[in-house]
C-alpha atoms as a PDB file:
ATOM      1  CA  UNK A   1     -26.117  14.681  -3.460  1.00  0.00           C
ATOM      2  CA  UNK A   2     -27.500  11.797  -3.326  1.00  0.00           C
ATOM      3  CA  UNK A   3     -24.949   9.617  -5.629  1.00  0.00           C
ATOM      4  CA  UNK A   4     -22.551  10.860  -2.291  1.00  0.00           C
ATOM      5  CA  UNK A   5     -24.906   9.710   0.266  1.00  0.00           C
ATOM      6  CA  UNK A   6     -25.123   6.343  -1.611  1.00  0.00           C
ATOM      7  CA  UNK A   7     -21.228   6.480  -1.937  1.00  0.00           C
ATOM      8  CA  UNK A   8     -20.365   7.141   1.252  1.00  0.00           C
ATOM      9  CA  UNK A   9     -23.155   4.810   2.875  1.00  0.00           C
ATOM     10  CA  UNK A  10     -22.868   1.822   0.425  1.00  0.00           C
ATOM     11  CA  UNK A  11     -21.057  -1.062   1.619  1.00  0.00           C
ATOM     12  CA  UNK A  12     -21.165  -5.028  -0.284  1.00  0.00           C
ATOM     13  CA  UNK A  13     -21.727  -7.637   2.283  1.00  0.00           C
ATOM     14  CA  UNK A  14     -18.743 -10.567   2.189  1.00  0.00           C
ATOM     15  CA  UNK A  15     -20.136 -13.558   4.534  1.00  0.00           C
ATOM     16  CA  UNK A  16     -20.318 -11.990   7.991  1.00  0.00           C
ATOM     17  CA  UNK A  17     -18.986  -9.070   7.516  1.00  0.00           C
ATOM     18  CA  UNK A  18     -18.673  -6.220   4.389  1.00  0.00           C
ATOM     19  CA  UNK A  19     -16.447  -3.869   2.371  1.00  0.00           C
ATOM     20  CA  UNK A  20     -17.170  -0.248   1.815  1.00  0.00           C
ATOM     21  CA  UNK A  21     -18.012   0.295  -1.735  1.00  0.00           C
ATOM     22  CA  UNK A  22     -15.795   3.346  -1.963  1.00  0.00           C
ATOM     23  CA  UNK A  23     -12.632   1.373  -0.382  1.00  0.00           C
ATOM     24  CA  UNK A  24     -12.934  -1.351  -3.788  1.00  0.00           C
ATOM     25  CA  UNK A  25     -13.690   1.402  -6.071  1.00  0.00           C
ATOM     26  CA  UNK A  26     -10.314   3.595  -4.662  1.00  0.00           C
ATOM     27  CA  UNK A  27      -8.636   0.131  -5.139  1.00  0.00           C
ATOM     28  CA  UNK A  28      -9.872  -0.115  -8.850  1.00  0.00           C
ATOM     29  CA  UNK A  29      -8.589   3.358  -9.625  1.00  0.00           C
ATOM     30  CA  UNK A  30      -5.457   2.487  -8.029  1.00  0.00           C
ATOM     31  CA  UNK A  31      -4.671  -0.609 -10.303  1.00  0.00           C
ATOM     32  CA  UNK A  32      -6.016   0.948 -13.207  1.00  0.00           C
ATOM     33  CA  UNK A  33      -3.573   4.143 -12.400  1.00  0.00           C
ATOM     34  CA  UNK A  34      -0.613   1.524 -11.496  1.00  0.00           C
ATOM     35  CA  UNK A  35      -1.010  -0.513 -15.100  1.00  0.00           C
ATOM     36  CA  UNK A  36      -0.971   3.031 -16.406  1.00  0.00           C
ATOM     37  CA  UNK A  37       2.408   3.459 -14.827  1.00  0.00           C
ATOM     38  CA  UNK A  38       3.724   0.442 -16.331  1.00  0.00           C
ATOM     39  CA  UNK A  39       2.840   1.382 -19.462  1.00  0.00           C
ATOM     40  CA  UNK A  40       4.218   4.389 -19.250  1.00  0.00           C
ATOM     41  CA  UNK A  41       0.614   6.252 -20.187  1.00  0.00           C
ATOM     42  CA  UNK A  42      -0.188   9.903 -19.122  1.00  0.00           C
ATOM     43  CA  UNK A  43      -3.656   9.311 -17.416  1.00  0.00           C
ATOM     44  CA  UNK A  44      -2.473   7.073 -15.115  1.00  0.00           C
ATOM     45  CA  UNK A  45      -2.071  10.219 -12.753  1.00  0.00           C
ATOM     46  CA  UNK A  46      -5.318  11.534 -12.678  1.00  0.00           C
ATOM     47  CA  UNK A  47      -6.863   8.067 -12.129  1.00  0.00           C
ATOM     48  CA  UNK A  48      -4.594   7.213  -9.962  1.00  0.00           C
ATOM     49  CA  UNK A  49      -5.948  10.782  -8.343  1.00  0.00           C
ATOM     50  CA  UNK A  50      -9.235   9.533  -8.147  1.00  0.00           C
ATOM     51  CA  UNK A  51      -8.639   6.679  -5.856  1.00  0.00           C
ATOM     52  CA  UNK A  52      -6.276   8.427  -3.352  1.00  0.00           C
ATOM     53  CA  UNK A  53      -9.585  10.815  -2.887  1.00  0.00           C
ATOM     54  CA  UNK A  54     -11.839   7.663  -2.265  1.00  0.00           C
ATOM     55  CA  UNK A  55      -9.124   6.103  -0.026  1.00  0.00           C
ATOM     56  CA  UNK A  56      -8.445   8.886   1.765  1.00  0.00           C
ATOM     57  CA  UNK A  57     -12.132   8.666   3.191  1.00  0.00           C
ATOM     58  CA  UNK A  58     -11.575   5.430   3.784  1.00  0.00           C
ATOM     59  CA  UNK A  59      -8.659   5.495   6.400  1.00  0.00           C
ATOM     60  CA  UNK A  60     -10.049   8.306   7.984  1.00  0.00           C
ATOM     61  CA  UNK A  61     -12.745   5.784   9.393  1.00  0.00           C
ATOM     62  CA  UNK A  62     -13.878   7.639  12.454  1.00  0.00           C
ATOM     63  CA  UNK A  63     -14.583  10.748  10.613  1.00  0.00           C
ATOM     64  CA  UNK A  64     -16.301   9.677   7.315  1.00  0.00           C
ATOM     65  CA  UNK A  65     -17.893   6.698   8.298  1.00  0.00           C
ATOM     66  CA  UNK A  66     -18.147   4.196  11.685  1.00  0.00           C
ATOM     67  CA  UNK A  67     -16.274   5.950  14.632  1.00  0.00           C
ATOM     68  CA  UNK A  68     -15.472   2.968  15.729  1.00  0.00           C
ATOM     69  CA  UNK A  69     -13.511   2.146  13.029  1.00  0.00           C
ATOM     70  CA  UNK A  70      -9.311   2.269  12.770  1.00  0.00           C
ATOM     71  CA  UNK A  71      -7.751   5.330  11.769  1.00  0.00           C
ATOM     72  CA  UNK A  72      -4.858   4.653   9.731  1.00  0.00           C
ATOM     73  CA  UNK A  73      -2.917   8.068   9.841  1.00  0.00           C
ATOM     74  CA  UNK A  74      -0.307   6.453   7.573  1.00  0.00           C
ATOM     75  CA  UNK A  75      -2.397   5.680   5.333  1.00  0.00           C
ATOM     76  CA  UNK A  76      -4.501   8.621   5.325  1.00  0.00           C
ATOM     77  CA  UNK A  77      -1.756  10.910   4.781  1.00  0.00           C
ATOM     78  CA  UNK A  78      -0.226   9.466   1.695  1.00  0.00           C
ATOM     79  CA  UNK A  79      -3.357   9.759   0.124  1.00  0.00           C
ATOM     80  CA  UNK A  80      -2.899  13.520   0.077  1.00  0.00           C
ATOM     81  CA  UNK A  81       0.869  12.950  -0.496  1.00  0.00           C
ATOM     82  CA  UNK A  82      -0.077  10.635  -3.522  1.00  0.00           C
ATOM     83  CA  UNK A  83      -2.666  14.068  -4.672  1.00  0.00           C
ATOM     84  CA  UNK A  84       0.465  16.428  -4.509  1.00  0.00           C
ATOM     85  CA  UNK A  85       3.398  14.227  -5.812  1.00  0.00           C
ATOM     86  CA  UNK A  86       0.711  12.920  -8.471  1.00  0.00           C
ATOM     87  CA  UNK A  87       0.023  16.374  -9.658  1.00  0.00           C
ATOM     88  CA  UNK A  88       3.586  16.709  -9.886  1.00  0.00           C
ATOM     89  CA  UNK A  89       3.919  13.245 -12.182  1.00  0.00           C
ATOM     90  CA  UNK A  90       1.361  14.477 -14.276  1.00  0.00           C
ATOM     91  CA  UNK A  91       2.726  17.762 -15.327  1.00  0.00           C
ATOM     92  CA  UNK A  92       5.989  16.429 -15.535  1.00  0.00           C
ATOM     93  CA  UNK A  93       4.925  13.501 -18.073  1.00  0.00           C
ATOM     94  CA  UNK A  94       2.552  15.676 -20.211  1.00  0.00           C
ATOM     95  CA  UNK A  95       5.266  18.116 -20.775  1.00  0.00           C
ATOM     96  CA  UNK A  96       7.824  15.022 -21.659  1.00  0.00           C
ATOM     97  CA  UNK A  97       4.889  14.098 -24.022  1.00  0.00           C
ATOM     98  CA  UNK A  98       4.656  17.183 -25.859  1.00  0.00           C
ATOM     99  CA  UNK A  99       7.667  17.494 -26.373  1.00  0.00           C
ATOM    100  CA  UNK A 100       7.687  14.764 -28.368  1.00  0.00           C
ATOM    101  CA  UNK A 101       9.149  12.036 -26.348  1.00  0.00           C
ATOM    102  CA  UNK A 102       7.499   9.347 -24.356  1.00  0.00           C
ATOM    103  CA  UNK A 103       5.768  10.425 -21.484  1.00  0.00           C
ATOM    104  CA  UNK A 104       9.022   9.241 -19.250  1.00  0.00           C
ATOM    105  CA  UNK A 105      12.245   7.285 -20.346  1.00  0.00           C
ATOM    106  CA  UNK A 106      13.125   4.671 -17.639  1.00  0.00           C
ATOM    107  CA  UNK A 107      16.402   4.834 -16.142  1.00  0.00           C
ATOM    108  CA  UNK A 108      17.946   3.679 -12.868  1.00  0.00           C
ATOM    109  CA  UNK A 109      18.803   5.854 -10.213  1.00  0.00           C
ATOM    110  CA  UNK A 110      22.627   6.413  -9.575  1.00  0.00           C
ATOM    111  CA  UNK A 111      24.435   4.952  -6.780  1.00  0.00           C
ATOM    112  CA  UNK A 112      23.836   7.781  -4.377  1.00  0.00           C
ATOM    113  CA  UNK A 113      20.459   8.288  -5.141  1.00  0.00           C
ATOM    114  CA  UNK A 114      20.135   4.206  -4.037  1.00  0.00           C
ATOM    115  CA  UNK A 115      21.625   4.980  -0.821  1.00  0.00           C
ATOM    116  CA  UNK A 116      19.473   8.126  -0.044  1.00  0.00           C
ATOM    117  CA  UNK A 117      16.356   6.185  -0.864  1.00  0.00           C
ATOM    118  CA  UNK A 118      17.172   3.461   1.696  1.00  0.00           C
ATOM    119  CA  UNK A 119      18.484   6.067   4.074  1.00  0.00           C
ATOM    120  CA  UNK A 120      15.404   8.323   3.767  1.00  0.00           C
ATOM    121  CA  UNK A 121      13.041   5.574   4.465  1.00  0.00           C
ATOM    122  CA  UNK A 122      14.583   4.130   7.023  1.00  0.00           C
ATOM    123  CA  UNK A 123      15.248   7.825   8.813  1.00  0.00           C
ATOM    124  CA  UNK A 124      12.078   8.869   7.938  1.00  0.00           C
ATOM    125  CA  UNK A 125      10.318   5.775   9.425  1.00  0.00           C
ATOM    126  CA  UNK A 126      11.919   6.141  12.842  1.00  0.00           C
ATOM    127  CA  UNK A 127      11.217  10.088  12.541  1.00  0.00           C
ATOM    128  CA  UNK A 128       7.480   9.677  12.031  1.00  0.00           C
ATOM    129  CA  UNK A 129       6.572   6.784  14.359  1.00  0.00           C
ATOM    130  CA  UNK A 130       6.195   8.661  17.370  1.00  0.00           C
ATOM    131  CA  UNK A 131       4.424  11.499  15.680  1.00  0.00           C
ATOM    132  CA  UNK A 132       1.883   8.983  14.119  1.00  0.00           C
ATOM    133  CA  UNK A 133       1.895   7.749  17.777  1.00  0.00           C
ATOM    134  CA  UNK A 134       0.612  10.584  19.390  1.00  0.00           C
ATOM    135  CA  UNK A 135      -1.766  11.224  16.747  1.00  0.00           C
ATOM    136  CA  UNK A 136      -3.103   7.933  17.484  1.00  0.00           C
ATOM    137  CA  UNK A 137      -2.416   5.745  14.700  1.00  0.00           C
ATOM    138  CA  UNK A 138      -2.788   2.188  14.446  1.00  0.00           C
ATOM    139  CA  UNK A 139      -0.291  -0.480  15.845  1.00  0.00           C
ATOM    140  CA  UNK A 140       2.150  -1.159  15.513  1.00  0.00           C
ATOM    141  CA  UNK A 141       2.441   2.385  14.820  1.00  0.00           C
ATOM    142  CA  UNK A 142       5.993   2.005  12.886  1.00  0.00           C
ATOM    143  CA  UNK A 143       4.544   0.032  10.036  1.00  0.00           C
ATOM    144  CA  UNK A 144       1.970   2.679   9.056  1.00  0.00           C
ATOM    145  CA  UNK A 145       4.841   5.235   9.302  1.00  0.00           C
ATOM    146  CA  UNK A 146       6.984   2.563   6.874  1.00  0.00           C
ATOM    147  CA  UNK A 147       4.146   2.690   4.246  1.00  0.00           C
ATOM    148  CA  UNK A 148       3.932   6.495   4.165  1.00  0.00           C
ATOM    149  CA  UNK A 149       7.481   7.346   3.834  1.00  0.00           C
ATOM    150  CA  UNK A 150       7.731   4.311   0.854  1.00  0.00           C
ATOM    151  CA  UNK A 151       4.612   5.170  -0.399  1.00  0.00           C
ATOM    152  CA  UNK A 152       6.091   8.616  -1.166  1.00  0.00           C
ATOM    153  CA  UNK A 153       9.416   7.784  -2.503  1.00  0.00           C
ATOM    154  CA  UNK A 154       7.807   5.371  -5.149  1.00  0.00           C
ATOM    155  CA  UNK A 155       5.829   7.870  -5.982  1.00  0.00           C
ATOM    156  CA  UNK A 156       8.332  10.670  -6.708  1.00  0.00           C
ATOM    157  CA  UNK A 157      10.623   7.616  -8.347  1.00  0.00           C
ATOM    158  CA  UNK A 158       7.793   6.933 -10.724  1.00  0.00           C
ATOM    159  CA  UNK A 159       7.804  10.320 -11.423  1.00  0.00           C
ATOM    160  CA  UNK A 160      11.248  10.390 -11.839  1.00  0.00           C
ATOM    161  CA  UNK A 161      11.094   7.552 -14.457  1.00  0.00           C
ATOM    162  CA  UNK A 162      13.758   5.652 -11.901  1.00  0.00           C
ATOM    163  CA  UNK A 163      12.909   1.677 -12.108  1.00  0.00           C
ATOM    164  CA  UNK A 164      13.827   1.490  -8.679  1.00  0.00           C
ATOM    165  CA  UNK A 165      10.856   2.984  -7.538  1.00  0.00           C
ATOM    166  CA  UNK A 166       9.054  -0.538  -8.413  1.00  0.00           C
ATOM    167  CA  UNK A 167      10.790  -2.042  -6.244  1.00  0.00           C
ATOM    168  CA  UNK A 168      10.039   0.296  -3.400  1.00  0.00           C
ATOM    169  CA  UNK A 169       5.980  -0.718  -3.686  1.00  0.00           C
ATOM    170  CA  UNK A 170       7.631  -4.410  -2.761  1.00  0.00           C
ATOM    171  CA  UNK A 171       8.737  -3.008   0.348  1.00  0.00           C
ATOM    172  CA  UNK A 172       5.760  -0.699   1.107  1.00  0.00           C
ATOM    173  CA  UNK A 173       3.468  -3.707   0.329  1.00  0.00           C
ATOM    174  CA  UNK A 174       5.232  -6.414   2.754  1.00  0.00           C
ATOM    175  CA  UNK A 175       4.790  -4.268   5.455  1.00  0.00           C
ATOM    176  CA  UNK A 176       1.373  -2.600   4.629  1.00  0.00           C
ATOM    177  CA  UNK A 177      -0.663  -6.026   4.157  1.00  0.00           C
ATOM    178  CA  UNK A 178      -0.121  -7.802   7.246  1.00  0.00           C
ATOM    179  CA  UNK A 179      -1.317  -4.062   9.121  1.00  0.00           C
ATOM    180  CA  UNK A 180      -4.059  -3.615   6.155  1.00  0.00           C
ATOM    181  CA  UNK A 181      -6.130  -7.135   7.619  1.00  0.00           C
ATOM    182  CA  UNK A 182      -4.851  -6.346  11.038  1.00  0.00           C
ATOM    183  CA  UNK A 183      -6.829  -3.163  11.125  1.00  0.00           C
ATOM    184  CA  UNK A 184      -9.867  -4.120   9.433  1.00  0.00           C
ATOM    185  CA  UNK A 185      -9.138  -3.106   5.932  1.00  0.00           C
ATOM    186  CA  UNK A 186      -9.676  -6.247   4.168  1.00  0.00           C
ATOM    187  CA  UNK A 187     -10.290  -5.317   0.302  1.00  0.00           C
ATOM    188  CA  UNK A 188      -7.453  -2.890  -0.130  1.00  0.00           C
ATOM    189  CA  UNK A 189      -5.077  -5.830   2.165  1.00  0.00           C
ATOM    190  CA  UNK A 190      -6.262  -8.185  -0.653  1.00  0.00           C
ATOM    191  CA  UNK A 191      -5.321  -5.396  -3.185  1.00  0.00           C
ATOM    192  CA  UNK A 192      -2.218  -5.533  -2.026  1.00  0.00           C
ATOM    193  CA  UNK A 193      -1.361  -9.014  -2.333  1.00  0.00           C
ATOM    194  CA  UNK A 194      -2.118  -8.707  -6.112  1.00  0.00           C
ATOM    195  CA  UNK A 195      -0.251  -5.334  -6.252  1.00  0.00           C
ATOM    196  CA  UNK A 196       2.769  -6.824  -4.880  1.00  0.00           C
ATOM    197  CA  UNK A 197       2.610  -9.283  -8.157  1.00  0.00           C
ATOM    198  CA  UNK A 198       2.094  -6.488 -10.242  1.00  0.00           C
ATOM    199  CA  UNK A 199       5.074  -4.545  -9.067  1.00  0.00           C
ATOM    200  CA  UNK A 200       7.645  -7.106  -9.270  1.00  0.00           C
ATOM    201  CA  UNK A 201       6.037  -6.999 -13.209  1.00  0.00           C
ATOM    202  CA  UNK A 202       5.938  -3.845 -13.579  1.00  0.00           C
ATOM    203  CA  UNK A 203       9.943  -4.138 -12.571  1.00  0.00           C
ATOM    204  CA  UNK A 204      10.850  -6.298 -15.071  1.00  0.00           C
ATOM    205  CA  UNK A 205       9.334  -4.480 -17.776  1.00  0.00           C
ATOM    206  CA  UNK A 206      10.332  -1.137 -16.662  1.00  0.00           C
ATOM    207  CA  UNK A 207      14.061  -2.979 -16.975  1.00  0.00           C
ATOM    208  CA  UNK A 208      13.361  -4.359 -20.099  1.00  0.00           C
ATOM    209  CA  UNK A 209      12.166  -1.266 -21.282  1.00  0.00           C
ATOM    210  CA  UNK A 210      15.508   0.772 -20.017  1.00  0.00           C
ATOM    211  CA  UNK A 211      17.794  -2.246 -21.422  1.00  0.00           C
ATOM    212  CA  UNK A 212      16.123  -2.060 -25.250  1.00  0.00           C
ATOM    213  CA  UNK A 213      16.301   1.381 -24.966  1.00  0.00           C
ATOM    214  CA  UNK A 214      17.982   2.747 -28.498  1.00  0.00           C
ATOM    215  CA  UNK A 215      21.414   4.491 -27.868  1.00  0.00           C
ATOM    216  CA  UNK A 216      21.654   8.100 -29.028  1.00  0.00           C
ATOM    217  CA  UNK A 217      23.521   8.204 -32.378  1.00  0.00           C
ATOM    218  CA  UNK A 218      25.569  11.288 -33.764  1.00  0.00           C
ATOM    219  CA  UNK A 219      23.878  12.549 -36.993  1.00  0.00           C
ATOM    220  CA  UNK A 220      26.079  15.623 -37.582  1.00  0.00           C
ATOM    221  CA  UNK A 221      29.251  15.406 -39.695  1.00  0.00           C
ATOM    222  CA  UNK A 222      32.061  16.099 -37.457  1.00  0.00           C
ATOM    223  CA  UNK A 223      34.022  19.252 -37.929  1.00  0.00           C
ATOM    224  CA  UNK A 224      37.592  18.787 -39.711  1.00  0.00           C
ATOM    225  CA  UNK A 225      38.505  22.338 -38.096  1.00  0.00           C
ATOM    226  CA  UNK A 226      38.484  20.689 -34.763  1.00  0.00           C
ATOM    227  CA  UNK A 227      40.914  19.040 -33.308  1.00  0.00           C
END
């Protein structure tokens, strides 16, 4: 009980202001979970599961710390998306794993898939601005919406093994840090910054993973019978 206390009271004073211990530490997870991800390792999910939890107290400032602090519905929400998808990930790697395979093969999404990403966050940004509006969100209110419905499409593309879905944390991230510092949240906006680095790598190795990817070869004779 009282590790919590400390955790949830605990903050690390940066000139004249300070960072909530438990917004760094659901940062930490979150790279350590994301350079999981790139390298294609199981545990990156449950780590990863750890910092949504932290986060998710985070963004929900008014109710598990200051109330005078910005509530980031957005933000808050995907945390408990990131949970559900996540658990979804995991299972979905571990059995790949035991299988014998790698935990996921990357491969890029087809055509259509492309355009229903685009279309669904684009659709689903405009469908969840108001809502986040009169929930009282942050402004502007469409950017937090952006990062949720991004947030969750990476997430499932990860999942997926699609090495699209790198590119989709570009796009969540140029929106997300300019409303991260505008509402406060300076050490995961800073996070952020470095994650959108770490995507674009994670890209290219995701792609050079796909393109040295060993072609399936035919091992059984052919039958003569068949013609």
């Amino acid at each position: 009980m009282d590790f919590l206390r400390w955790l949830f009271d605990a903050q690390i004073p940066v000139g004249n202001s300070s960072l909530l211990v438990r917004e760094v530490l659901g940062n930490i997870f979150g790279l350590l979970s994301a350079l999981g991800g790139m390298r294609r390792k199981v545990w990156a999910w449950p780590v990863g599961i750890i910092g949504n939890a932290l986060l998710l107290t985070v963004f929900l400032g008014s109710i598990f710390g200051d109330a005078d602090a910005a509530n980031l519905l957005g933000q808050a929400g995907r945390q408990i998306m990131f949970i559900a998808v996540s658990i979804y990930g995991w299972r979905r790697w571990q059995t790949s794993k035991k299988s014998g395979a790698d935990a996921v093969t990357p491969q890029w999404a087809s055509g259509r898939t492309r355009i229903a990403l685009v279309a669904i966050l684009v659709l689903g940004t405009a469908a969840l601005t108001p809502i986040f509006g009169l929930l009282g969100s942050y402004e502007p209110v469409w950017a937090d919406a952006w990062t949720f419905v991004g947030s969750l499409l990476a997430t499932y593309g990860m999942a997926k093994g699609w090495v699209e879905f790198w590119l989709i944390w570009v796009a969540v991230d140029i929106v997300g840090v300019p409303l991260l510092f505008s509402a406060g949240y300076y050490a995961t906006a800073f996070m952020y910054v470095f994650y959108g680095c770490f995507t674009l790598i994670g890209f290219f190795v995701w792609w050079r993973a796909k393109a040295h990817e060993k072609p399936q070869v035919q091992v059984d004779m052919p039958d003569p019978t068949v013609r």
